[in-house]
N, C-alpha and C. Protein backbone atom coordinates (compact mmCIF):
# COMPACT_ATOMS: atom_id res chain seq x y z
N UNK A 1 28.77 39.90 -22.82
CA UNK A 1 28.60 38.49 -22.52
C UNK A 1 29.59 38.05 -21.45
N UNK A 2 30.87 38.33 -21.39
CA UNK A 2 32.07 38.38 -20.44
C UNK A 2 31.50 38.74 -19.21
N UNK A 3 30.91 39.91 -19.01
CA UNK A 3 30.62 40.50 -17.67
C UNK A 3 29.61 39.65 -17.18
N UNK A 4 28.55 39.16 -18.13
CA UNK A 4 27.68 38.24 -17.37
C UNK A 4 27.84 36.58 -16.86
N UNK A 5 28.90 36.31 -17.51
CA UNK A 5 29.54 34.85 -17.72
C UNK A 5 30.73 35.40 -15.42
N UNK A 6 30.71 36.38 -15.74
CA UNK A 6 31.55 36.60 -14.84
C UNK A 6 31.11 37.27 -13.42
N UNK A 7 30.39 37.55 -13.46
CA UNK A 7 28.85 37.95 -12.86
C UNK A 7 28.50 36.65 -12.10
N UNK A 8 28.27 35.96 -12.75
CA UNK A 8 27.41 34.34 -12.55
C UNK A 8 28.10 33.91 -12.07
N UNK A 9 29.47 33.80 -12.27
CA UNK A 9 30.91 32.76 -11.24
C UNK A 9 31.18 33.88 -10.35
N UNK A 10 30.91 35.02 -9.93
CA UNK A 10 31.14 35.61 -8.93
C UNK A 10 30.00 34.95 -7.89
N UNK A 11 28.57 35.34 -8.30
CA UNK A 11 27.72 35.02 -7.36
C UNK A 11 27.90 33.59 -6.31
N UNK A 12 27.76 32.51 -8.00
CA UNK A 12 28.22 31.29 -7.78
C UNK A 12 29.11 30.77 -6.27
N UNK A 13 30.47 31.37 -6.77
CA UNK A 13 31.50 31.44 -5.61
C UNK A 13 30.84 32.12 -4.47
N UNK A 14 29.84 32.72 -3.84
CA UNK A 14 29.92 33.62 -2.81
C UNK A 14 29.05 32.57 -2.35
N UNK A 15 27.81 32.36 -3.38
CA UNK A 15 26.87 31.30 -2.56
C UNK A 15 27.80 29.97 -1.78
N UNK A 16 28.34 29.27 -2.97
CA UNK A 16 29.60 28.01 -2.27
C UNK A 16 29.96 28.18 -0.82
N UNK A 17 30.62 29.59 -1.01
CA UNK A 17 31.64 29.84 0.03
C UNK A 17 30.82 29.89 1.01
N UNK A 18 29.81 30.72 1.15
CA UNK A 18 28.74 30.11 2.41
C UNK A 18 27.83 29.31 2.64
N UNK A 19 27.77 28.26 1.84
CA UNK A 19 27.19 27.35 2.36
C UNK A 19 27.92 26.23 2.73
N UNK A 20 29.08 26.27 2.50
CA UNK A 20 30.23 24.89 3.38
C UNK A 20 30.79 25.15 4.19
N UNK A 21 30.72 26.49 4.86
CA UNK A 21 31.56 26.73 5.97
C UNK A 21 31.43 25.39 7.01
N UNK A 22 32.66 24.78 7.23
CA UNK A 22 32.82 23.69 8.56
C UNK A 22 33.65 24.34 9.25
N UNK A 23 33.40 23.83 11.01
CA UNK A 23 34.23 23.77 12.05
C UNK A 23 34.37 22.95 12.28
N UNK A 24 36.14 22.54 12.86
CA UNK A 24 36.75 21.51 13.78
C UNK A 24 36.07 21.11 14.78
N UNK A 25 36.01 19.92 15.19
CA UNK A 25 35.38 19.32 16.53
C UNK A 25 36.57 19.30 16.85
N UNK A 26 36.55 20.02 18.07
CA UNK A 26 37.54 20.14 19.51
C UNK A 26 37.13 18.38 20.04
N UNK A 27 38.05 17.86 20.29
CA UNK A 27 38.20 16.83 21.13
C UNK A 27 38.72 17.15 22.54
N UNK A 28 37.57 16.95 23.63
CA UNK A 28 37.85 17.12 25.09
C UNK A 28 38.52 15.61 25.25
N UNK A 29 39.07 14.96 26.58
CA UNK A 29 39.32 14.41 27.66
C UNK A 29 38.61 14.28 28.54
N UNK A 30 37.69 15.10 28.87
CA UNK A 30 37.01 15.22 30.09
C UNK A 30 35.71 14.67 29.40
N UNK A 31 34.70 13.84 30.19
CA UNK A 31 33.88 13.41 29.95
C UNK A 31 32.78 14.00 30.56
N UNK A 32 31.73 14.87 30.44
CA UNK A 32 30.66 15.32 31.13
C UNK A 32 29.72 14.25 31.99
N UNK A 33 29.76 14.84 33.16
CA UNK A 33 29.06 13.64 34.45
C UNK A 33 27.33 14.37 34.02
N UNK A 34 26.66 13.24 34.08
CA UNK A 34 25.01 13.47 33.84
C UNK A 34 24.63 13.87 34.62
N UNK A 35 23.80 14.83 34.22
CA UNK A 35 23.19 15.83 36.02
C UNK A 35 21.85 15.15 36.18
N UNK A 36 22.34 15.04 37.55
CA UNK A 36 20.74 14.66 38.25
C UNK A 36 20.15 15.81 38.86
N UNK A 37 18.65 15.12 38.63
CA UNK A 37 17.99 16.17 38.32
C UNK A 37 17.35 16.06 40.10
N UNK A 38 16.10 16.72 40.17
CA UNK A 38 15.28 16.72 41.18
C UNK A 38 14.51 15.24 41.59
N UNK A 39 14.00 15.11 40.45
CA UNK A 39 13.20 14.01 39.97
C UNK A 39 13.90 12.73 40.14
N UNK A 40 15.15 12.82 39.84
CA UNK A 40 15.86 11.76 39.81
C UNK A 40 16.31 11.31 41.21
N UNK A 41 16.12 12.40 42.29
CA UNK A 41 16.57 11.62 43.70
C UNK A 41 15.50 11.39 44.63
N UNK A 42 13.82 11.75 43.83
CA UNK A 42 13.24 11.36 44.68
C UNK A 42 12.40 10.50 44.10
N UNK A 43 11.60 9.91 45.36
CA UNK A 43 10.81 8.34 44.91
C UNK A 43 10.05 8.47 43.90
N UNK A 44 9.84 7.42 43.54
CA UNK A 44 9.25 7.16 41.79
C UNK A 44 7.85 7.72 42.48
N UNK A 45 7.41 8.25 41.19
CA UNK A 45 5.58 8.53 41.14
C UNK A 45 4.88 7.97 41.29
N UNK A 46 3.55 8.03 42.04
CA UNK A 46 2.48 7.50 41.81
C UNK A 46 1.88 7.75 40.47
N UNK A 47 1.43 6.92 39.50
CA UNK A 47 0.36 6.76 38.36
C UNK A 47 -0.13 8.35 38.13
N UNK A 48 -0.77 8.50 39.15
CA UNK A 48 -1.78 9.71 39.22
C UNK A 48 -0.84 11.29 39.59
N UNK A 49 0.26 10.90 40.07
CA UNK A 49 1.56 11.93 40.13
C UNK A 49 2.17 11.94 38.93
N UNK A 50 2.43 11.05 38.02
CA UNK A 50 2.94 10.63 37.27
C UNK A 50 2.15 11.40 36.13
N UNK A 51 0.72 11.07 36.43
CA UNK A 51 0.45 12.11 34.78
C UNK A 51 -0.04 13.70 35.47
N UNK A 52 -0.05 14.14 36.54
CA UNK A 52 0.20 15.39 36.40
C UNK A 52 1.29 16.49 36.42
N UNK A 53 2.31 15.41 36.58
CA UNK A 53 3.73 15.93 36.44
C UNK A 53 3.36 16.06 34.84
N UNK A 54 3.13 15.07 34.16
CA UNK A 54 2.67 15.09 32.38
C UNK A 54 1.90 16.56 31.74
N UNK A 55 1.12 16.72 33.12
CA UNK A 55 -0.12 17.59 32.63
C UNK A 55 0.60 18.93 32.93
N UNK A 56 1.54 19.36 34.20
CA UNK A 56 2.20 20.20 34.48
C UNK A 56 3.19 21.02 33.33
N UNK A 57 3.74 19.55 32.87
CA UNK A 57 5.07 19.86 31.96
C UNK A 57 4.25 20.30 30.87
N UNK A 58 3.13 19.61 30.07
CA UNK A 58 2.56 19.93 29.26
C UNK A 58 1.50 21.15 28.69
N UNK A 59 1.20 21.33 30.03
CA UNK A 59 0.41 22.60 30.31
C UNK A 59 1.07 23.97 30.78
N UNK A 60 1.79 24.06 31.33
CA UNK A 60 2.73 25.32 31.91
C UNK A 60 3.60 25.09 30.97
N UNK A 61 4.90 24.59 30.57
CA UNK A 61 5.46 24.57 29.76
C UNK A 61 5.61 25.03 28.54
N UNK A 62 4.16 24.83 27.90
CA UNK A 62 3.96 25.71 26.07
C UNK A 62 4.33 27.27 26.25
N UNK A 63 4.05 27.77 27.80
CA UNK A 63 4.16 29.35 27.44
C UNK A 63 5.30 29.68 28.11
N UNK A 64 5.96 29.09 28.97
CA UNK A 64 7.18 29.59 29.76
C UNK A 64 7.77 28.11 29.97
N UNK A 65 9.24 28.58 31.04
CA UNK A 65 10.32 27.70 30.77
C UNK A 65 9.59 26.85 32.81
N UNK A 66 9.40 26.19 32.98
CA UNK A 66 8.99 25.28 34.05
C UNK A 66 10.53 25.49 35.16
N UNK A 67 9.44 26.29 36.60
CA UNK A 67 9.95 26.29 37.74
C UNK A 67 10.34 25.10 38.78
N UNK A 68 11.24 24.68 39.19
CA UNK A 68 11.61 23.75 40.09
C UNK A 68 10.37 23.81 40.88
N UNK A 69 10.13 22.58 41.52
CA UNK A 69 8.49 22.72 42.41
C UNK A 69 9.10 23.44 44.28
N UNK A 70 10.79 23.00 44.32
CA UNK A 70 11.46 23.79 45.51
C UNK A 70 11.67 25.34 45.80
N UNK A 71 11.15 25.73 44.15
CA UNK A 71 11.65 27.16 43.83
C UNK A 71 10.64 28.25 44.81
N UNK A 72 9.77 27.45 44.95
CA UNK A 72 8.98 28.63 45.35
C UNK A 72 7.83 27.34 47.09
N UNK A 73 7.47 28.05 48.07
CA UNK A 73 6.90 27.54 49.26
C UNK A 73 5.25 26.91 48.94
N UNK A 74 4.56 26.53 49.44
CA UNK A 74 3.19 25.26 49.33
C UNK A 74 2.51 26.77 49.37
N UNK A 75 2.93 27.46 50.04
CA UNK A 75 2.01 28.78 49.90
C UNK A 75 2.18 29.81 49.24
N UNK A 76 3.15 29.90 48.79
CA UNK A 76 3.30 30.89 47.16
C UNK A 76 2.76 30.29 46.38
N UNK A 77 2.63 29.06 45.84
CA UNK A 77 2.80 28.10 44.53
C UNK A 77 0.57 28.25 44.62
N UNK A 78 0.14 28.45 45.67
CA UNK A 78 -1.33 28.60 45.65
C UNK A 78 -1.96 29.54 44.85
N UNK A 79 -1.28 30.96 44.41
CA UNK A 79 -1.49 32.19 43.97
C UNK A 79 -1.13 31.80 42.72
N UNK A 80 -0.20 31.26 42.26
CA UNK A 80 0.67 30.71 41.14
C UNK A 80 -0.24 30.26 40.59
N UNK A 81 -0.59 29.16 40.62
CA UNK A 81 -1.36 28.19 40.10
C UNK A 81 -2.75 28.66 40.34
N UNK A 82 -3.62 29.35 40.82
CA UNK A 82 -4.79 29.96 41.00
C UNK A 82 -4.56 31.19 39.11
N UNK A 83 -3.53 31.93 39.38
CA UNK A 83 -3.87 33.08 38.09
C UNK A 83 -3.29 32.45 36.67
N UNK A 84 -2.27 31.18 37.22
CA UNK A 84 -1.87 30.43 35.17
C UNK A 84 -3.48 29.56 35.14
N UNK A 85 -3.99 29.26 36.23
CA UNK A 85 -5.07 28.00 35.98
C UNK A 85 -6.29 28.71 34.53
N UNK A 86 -6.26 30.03 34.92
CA UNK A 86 -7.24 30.11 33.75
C UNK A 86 -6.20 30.68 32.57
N UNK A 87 -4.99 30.95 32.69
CA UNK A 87 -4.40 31.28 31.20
C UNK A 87 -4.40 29.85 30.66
N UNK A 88 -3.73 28.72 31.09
CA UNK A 88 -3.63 27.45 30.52
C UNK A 88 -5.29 26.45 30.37
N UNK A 89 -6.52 27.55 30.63
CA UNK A 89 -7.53 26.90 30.35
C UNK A 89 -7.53 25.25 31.20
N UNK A 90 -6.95 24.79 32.08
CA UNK A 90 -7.46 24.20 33.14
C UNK A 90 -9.01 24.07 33.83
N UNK A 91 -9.21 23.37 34.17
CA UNK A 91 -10.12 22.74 34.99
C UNK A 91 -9.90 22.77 36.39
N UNK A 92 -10.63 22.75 37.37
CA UNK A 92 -10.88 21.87 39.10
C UNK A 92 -9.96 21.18 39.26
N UNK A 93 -10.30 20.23 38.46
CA UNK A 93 -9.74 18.50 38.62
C UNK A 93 -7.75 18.67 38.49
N UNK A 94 -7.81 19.64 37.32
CA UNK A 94 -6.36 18.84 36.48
C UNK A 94 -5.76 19.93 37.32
N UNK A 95 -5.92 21.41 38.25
CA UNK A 95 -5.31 22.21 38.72
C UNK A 95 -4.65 21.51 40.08
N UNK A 96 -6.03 20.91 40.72
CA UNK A 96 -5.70 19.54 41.91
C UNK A 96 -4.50 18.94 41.84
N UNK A 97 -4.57 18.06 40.47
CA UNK A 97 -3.53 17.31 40.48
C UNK A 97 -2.75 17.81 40.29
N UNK A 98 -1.95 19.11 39.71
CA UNK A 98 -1.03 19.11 39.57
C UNK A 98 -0.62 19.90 40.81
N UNK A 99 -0.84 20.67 41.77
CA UNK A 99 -0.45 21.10 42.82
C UNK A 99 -0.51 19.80 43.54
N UNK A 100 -1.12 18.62 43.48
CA UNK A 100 -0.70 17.57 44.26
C UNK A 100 0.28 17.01 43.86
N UNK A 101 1.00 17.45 42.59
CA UNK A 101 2.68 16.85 42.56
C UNK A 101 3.07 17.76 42.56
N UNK A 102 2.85 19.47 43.02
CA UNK A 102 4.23 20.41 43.14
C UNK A 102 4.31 19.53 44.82
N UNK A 103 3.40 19.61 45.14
CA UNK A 103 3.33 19.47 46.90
C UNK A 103 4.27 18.39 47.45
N UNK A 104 4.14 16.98 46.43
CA UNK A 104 4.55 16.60 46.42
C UNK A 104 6.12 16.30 46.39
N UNK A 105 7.09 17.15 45.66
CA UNK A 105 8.14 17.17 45.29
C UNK A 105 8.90 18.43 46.47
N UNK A 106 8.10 19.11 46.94
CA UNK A 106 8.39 20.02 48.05
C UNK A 106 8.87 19.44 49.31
């Protein structure tokens, strides 16, 4: 009965002990400056830029991490967007728009 009474406050204690582990918050001085982004230094969207930047982020995005629209030339980004257009099940219409806001941001 001892060994199991002792057994049980062993486990007990091991579970505890890892589940409260805390760390100190380091207190900086230095205040982190907000990064601006791409987006942020150029002119606001048109409506229709505006939701295929939506459709871009939303559509390319689920399967990979989203390329700067500077990252790559108006004529690379054609091949690009021609072989994701049928992985992301796209359309005509919504492939348009959204190469009309990479183009845009280029």
């Amino acid at each position: 009965m001892k060994s199991k009474i002792l057994i049980l406050a062993a486990v007990v204690l091991f579970v505890v002990s890892c589940g409260t582990q805390k760390s100190a918050a380091v207190a900086t001085t230095e205040t982190p400056a907000a990064p601006i982004t791409e987006t942020a230094k150029a002119a606001p969207l048109t409506p229709e830029l505006a939701e295929a930047k939506n459709l871009y982020e939303n559509s390319c995005g689920r399967c990979h991490k989203l390329y700067e629209a500077k990252k790559f030339t108006q004529e690379e980004w054609k091949p690009i967007l021609t072989r994701m257009q049928k992985k992301a099940k796209l359309d005509d219409t919504q492939i348009a728009s959204i190469s009309n806001y990479i183009n845009s941001q280029l």
